[in-house]
Protein backbone atom coordinates (compact mmCIF):
# COMPACT_ATOMS: atom_id res chain seq x y z
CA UNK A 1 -109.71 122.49 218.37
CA UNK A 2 -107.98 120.17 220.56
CA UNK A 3 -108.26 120.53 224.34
CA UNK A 4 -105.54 119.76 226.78
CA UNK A 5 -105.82 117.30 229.11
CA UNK A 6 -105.22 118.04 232.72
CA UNK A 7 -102.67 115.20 234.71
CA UNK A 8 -103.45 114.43 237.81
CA UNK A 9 -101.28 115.49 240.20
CA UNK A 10 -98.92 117.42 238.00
CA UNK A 11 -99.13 120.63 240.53
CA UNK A 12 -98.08 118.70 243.00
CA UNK A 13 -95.50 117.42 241.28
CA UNK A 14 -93.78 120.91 240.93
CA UNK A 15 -94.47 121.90 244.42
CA UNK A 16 -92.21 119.07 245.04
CA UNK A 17 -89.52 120.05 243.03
CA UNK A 18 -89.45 123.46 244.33
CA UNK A 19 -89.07 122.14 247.65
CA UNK A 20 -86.31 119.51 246.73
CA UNK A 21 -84.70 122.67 245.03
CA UNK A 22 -85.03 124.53 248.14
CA UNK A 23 -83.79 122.13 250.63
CA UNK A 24 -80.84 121.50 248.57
CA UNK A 25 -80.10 125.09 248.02
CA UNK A 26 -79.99 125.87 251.72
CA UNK A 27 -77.75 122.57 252.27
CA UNK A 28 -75.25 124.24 249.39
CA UNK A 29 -75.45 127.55 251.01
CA UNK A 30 -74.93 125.91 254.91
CA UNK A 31 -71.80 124.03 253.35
CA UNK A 32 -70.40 126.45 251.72
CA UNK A 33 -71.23 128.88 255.10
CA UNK A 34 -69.22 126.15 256.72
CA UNK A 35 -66.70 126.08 254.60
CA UNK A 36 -66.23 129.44 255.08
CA UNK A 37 -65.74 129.20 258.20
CA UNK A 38 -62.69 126.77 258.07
CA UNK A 39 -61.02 129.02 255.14
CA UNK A 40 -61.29 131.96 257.79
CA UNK A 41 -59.92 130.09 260.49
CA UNK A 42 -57.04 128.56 259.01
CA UNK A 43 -56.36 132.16 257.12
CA UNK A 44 -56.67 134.06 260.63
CA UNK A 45 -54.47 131.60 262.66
CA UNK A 46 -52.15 131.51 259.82
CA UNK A 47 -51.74 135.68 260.27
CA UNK A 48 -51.88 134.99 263.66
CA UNK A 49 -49.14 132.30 263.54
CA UNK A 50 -46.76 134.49 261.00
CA UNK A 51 -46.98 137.23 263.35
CA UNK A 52 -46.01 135.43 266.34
CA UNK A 53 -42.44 134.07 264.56
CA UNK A 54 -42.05 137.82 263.37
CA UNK A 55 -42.06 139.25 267.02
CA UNK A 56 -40.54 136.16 268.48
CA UNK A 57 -37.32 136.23 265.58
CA UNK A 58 -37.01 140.01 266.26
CA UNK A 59 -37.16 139.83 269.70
CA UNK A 60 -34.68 137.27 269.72
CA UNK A 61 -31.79 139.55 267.11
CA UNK A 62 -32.45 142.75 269.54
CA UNK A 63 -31.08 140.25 272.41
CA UNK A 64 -27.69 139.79 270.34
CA UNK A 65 -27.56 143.03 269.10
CA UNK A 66 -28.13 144.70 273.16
CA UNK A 67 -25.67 141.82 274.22
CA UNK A 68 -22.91 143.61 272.01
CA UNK A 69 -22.07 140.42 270.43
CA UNK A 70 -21.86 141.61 267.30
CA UNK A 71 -19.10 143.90 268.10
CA UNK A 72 -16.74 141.30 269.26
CA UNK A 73 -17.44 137.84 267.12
CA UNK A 74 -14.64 136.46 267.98
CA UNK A 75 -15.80 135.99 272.12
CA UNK A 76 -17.03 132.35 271.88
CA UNK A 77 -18.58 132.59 275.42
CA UNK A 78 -20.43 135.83 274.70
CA UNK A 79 -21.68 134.52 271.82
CA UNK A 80 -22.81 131.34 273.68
CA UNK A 81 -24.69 133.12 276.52
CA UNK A 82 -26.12 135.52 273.98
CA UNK A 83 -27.91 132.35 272.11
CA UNK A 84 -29.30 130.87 275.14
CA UNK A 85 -30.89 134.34 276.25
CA UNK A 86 -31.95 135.44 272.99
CA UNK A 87 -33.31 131.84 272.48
CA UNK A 88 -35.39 131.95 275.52
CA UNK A 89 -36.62 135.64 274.93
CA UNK A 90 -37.63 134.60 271.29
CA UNK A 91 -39.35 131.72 272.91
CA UNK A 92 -41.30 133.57 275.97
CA UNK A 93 -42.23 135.88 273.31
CA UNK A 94 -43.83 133.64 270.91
CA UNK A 95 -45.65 131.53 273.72
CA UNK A 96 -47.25 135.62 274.50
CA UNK A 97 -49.20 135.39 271.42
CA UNK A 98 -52.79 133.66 270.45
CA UNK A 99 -53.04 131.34 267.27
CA UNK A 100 -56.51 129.99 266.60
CA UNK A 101 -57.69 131.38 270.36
CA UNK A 102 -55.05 130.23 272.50
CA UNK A 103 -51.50 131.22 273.12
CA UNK A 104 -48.84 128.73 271.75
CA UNK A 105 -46.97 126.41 273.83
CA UNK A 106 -43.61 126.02 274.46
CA UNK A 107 -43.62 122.91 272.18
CA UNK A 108 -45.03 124.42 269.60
CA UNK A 109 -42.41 127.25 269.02
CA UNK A 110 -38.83 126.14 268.16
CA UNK A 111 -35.96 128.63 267.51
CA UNK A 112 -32.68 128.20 266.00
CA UNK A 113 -29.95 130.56 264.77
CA UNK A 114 -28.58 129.65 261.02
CA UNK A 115 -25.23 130.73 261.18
CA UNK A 116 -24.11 129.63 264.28
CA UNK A 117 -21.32 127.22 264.25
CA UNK A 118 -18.77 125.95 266.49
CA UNK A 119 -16.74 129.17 266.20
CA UNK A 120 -19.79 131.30 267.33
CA UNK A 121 -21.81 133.43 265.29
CA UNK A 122 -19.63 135.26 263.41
CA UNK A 123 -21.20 137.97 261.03
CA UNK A 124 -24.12 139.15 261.69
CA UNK A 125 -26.47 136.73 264.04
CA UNK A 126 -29.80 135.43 262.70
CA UNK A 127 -32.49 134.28 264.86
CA UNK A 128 -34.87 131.71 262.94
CA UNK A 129 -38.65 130.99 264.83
CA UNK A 130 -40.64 128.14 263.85
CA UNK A 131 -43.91 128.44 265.33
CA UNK A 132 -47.10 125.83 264.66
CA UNK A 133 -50.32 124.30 265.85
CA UNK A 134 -51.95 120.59 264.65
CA UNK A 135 -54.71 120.70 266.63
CA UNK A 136 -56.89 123.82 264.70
CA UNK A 137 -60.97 122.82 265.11
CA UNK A 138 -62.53 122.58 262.02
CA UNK A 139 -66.15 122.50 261.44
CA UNK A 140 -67.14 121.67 257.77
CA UNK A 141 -64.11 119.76 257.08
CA UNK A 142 -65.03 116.74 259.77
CA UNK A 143 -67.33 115.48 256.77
CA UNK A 144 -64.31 114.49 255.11
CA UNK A 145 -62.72 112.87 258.32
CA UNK A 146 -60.87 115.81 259.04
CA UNK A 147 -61.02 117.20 262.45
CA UNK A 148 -57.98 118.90 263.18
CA UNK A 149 -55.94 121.17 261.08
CA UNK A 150 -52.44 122.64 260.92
CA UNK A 151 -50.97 125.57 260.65
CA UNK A 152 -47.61 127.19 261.51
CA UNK A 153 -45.33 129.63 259.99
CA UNK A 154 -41.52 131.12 260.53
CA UNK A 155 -39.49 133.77 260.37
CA UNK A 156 -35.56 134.79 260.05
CA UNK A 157 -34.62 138.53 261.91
CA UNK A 158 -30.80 139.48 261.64
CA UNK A 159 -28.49 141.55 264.00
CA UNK A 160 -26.73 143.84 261.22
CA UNK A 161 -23.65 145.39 261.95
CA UNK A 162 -21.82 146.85 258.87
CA UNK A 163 -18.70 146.60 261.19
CA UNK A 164 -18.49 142.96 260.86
CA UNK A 165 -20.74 142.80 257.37
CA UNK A 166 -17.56 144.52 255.46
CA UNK A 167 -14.95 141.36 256.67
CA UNK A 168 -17.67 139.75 253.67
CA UNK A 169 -16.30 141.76 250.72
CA UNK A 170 -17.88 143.86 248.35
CA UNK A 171 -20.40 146.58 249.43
CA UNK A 172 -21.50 147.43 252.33
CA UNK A 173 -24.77 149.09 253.44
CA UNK A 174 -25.02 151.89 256.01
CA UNK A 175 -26.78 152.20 259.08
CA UNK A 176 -28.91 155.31 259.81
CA UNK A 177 -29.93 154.93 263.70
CA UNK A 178 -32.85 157.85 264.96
CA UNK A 179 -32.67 159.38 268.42
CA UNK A 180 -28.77 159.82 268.18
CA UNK A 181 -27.66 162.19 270.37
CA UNK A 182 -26.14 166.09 269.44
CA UNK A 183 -22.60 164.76 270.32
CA UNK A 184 -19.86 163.83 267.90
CA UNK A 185 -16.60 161.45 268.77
CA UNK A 186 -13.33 161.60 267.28
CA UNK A 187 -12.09 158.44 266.09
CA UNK A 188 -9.70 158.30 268.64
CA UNK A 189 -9.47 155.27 271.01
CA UNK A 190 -8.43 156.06 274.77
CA UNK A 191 -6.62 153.06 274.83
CA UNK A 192 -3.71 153.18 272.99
CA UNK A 193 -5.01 151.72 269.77
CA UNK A 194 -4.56 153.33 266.54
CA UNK A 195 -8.55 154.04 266.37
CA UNK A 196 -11.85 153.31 267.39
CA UNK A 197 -12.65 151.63 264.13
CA UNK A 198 -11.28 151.13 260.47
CA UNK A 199 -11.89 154.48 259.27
CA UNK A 200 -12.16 153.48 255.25
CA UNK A 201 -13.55 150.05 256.20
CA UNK A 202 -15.64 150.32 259.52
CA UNK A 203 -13.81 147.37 260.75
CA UNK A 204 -13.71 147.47 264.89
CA UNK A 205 -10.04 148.18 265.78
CA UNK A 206 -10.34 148.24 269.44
CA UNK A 207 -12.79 145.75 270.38
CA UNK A 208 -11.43 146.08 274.21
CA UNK A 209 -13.50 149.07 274.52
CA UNK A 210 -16.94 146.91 274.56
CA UNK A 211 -17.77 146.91 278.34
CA UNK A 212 -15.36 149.53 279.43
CA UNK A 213 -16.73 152.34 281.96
CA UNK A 214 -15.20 155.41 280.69
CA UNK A 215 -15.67 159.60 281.24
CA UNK A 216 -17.15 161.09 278.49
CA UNK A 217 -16.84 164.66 278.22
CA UNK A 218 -17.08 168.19 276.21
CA UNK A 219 -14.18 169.75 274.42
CA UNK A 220 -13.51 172.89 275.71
CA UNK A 221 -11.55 174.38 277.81
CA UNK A 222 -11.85 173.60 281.57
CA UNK A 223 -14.19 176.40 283.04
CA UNK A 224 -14.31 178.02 286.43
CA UNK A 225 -17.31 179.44 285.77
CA UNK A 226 -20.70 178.63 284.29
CA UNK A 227 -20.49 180.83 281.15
CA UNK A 228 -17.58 179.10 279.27
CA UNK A 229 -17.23 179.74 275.62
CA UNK A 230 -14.97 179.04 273.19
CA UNK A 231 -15.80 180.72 269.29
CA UNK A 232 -13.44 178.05 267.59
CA UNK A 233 -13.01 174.40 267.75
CA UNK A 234 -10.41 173.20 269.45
CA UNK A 235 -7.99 169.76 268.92
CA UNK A 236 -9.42 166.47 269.49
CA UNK A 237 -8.73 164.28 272.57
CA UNK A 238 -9.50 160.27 272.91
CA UNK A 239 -13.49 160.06 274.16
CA UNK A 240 -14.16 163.62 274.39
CA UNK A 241 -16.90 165.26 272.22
CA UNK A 242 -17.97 167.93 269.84
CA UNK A 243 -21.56 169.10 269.84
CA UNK A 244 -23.52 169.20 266.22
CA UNK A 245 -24.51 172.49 265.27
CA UNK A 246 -27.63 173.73 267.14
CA UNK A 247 -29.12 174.78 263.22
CA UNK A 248 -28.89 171.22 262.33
CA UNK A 249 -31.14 169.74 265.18
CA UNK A 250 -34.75 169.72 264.32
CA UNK A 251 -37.74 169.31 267.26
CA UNK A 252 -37.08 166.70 270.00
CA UNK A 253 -40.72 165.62 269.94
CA UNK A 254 -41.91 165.03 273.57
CA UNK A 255 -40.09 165.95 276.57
CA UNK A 256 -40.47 165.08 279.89
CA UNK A 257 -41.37 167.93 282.80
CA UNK A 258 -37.72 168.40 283.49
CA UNK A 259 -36.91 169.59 280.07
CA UNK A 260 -38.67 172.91 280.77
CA UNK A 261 -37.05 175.84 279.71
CA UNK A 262 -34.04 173.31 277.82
CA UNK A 263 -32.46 175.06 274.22
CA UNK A 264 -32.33 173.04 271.22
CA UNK A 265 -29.18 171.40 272.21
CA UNK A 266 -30.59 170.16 275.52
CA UNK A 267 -34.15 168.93 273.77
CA UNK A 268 -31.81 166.73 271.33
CA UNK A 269 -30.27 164.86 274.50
CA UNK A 270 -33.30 165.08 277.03
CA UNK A 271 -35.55 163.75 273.91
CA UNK A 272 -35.20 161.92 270.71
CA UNK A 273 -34.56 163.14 267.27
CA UNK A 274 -36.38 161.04 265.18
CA UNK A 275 -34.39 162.38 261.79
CA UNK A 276 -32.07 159.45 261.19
CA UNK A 277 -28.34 159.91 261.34
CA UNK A 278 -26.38 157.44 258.48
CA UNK A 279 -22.51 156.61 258.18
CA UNK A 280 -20.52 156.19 255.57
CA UNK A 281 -20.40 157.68 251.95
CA UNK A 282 -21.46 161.17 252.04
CA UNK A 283 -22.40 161.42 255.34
CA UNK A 284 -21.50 164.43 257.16
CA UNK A 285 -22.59 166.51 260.47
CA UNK A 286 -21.65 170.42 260.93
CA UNK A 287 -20.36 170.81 264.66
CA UNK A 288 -20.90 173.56 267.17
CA UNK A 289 -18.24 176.16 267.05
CA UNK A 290 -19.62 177.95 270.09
CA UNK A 291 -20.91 176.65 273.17
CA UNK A 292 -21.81 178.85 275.85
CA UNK A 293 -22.38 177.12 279.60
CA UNK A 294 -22.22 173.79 277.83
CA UNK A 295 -21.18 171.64 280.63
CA UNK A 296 -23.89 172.30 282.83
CA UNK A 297 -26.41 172.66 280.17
CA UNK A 298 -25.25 168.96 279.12
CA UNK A 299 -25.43 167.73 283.02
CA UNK A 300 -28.79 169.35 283.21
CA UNK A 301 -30.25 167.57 280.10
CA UNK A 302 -28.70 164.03 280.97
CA UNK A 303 -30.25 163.29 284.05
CA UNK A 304 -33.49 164.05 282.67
CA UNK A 305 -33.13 162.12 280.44
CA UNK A 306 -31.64 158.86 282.24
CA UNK A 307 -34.22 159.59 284.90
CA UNK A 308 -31.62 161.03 287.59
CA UNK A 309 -32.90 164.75 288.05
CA UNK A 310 -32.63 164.52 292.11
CA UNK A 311 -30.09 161.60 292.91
CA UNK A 312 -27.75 159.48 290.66
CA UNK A 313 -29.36 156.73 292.27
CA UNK A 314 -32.72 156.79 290.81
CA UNK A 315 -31.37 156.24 287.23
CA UNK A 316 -31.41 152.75 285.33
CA UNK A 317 -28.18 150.96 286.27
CA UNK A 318 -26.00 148.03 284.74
CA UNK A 319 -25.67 144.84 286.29
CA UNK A 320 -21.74 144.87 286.39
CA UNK A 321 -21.19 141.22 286.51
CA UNK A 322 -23.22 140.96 283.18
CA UNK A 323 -21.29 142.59 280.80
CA UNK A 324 -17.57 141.85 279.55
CA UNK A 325 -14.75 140.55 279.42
CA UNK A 326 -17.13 138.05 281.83
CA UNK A 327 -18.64 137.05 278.97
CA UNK A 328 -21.89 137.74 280.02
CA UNK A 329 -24.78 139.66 277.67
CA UNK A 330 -25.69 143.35 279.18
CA UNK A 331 -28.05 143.22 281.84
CA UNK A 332 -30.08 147.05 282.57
CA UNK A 333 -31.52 146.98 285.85
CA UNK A 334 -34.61 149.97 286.12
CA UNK A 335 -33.57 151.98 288.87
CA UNK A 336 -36.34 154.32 290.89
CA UNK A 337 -37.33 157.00 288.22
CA UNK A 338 -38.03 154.45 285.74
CA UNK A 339 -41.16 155.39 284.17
CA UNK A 340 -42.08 151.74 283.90
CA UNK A 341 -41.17 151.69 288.22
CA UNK A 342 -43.19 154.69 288.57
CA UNK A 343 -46.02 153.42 286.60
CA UNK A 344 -46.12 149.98 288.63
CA UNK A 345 -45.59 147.94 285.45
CA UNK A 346 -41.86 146.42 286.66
CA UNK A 347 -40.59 146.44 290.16
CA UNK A 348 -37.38 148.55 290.59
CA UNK A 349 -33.95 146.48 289.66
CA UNK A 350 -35.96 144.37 287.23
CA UNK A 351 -33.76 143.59 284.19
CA UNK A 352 -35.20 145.51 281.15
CA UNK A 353 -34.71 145.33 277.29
CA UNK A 354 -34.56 148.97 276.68
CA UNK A 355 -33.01 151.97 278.88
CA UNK A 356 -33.69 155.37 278.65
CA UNK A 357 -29.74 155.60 280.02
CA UNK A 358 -28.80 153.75 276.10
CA UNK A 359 -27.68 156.06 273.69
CA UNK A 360 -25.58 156.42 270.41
CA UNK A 361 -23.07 158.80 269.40
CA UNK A 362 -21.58 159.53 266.15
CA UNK A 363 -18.13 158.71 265.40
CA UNK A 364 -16.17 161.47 262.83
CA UNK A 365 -13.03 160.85 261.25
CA UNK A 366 -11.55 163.51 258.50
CA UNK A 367 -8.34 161.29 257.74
CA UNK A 368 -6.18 163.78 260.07
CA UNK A 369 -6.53 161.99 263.50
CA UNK A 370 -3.04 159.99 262.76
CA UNK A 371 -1.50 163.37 263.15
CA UNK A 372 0.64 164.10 266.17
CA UNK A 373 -0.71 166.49 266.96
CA UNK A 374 -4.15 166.12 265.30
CA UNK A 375 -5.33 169.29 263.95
CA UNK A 376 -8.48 170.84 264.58
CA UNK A 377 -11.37 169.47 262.55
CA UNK A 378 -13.29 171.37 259.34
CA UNK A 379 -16.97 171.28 259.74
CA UNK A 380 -18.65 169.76 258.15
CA UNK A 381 -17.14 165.71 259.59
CA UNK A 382 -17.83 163.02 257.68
CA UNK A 383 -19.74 160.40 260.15
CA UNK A 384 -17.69 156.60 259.69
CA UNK A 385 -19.67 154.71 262.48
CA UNK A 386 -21.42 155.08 266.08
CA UNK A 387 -20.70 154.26 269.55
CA UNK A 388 -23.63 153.19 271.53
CA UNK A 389 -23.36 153.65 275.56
CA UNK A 390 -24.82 153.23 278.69
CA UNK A 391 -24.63 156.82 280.68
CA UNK A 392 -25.11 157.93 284.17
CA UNK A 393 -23.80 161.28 284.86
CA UNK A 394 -20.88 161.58 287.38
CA UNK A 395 -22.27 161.76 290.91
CA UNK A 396 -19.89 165.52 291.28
CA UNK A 397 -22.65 167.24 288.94
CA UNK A 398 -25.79 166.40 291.29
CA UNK A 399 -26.29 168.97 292.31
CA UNK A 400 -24.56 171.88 290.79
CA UNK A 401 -22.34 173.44 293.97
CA UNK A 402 -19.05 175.05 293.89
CA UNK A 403 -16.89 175.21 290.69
CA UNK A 404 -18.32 173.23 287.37
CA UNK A 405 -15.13 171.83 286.07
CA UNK A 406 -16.86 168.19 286.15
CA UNK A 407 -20.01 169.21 285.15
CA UNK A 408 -21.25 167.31 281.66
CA UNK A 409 -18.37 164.77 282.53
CA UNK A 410 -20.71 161.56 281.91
CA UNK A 411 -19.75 157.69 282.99
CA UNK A 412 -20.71 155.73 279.65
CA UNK A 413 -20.04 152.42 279.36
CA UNK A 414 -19.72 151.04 276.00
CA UNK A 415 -22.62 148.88 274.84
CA UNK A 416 -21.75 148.36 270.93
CA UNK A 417 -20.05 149.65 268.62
CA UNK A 418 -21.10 149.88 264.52
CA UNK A 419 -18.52 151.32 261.68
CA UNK A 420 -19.83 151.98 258.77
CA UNK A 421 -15.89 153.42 256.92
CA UNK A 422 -16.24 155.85 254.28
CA UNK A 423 -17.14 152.84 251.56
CA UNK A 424 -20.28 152.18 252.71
CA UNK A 425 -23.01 153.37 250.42
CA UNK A 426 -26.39 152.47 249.11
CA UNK A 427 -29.96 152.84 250.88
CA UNK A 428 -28.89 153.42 254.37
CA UNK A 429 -30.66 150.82 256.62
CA UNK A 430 -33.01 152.25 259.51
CA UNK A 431 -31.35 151.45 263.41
CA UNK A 432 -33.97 150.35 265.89
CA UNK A 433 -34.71 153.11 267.97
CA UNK A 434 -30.84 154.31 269.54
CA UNK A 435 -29.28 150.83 268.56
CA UNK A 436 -26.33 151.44 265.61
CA UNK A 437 -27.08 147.76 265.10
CA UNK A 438 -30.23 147.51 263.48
CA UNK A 439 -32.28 144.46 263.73
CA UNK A 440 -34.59 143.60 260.61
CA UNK A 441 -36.52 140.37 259.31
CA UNK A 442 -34.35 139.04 256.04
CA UNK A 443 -36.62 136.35 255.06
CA UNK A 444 -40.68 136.67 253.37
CA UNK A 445 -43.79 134.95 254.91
């Protein structure tokens, strides 16, 4: 029997290789650790960079579509001072955001708009946002001579109007706005022209109406009293409304304090639907037949909602030399009820994106308004487009004294306007809030 030989030093040999295993196992395991940490970074600020061009390109669009561009292409000068405000909102808004741990500069964001030519804008604006930083840290990747990375990302948002989106041909998609409010419009301009819009097309007939300060009021008869009430409809008049059907109007969500003790109708206007309202094929809304003290139950439930329960002056204005024919994009001042005033967050007659004093209104047309006389309509209307506007209730309806003749008679001034036609069909797409124009990204990360 044969004995094995011991070698010296072979134990030792193996506790060396364990350790040379070990040591290069943890130097595997701390590259790849740093490795990982550059794949995260570059990953996170490319999120963070994406994100960024998304708010900044949509930011950008809801300038044009609150400048009511897109309801009168042909304006070369609105459409001119449109671009350079919604190219410096699209900017400041991108520079607001952190990629890689720091917010962007202004040299790092650029924004263009990709069908703007030297006729203006034409159908439906597009913002574009390029946003990108060279100088990411890196940690692992310096081995390789690499200590800075890049990363940036863009992003295309478009002001849709199916007004201007049916001068393209073929079909066109609806619009389905939320928070529209319980009042219907005949398509009936008040000045002179045969309509508001195109009522098979959506096409804007009248685009004189954008900026005009006009009386909106109920039809019924004129009251003496605060319990008028008619049981039938009666004929439609230029820029006076119907009210939808009170069975139709689900909650109002939230209301503020001075919507206590409101009806359904007055919840609708004082708050915000959030069921969407679409135009065009098929689209239809039932309207009130009866409508008992609906003046001052539609004075009451305006000025809480534009803020203006105790004085017309404490409600979110318009900056009259901002909107047209100066060419100018809309300018909403907060007045002193602003929540945002109240809260401290703006100072009162800052300029403000959004206005509690914007709403939309459905536009009906039943293919009889050409008649002289028009008849009375036959519930249900078919809905061919929307009216937005800029209300503040007359000053003769704060407070409630004396007769109530021009009580629910509202100044609106007209911010945009949006026809859908009857031809418009397919998936209805989703307005931004009030806005008939909806504003949506059209291009993929």
């Amino acid at each position: 029997m044969r004995r094995k030989k011991n070698i010296a030093g072979r134990k030792k040999e193996q506790g060396i290789i364990l350790t040379l295993v070990a040591v290069f196992m943890l130097a595997v395991v701390g590259a790849m650790a740093a490795l990982s940490i550059d794949v995260v970074t570059l990953y996170t600020a490319r999120s963070e960079a994406q994100l960024a061009a998304d708010a900044a390109a949509l930011a950008g669009a809801r300038m044009l579509a609150n400048s009511g561009m897109t309801s009168d292409p042909t304006d070369a000068t609105l459409a001119s001072n449109a671009e350079t405000l919604a190219s410096a909102v699209a900017s400041q808004v991108a520079q607001s955001n952190q990629v890689g741990g720091r917010n962007l500069a202004a040299g790092e964001v650029t924004v263009g708009f990709p069908n703007l030519t030297s006729l203006g804008f034409g159908t439906n604006p597009q913002v574009k946002v390029q946003v990108q930083r060279t100088d990411l840290p890196t940690f692992f990747a310096r081995i390789w001579g690499s200590n800075q990375l890049m990363v940036k990302a863009s992003a295309t948002a478009e002001a849709y109007n199916p007004s201007g989106a049916s001068a393209l041909g073929g079909t066109v998609a609806p619009v389905a706005p939320s928070c529209v409010k319980p009042w219907v419009l005949p398509n009936m301009s008040p000045n002179g022209a045969p309509s508001i819009i195109d009522r098979r097309t959506g096409a804007i007939v009248d685009t004189g109406l954008l900026g005009e300060d006009l009386t909106l009021t109920p039809l019924e008869p004129v009251c003496k009293t605060n319990t008028c009430q008619v049981s039938t409809l009666v004929t439609p008049q230029a820029w006076k409304y119907y009210s939808e059907d009170v069975s139709d109007l689900p909650a109002a969500g939230a209301l503020s304090a001075c919507a206590a003790g409101f009806n359904a109708t007055q919840n609708s206007v004082a708050g915000c639907i959030q069921t969407p309202i679409a135009c065009g094929r098929g689209s239809t809304v039932n309207l009130e037949t009866a409508h008992p003290n609906l003046r001052a139950q539609t004075a009451d439930a305006v000025n809480c909602l534009i803020h203006a329960s105790t004085a017309a002056t404490t409600a979110d204005t318009v900056d009259l030399n901002s909107r047209p024919p100066l060419g100018l994009p809309f300018h909403f001042l907060a007045g002193a009820d602003n929540p945002l005033v109240l809260a401290g967050t703006v100072p009162l007659n800052t300029a403000v994106l959004v206005s509690d004093s914007i709403v939309t209104v459905p536009i009906y047309d039943d293919g009889n308004l050409s008649i002289v006389p028009p008849p009375t309509p036959t519930s249900p209307v078919p809905i061919v487009g929307f009216v937005q506007v800029f209300l503040s209730i007359n000053g003769t309806a704060i407070p409630d004294t004396g007769l109530t003749n021009n009580r629910g008679a509202m100044n609106a001034m007209v911010i945009n306007i949006a026809g859908c036609g009857t031809g418009a069909s397919g998936q209805p797409i989703l307005g931004n809030g009030a806005s008939p124009v909806a504003v949506r990204l059209i291009t993929q990360p």
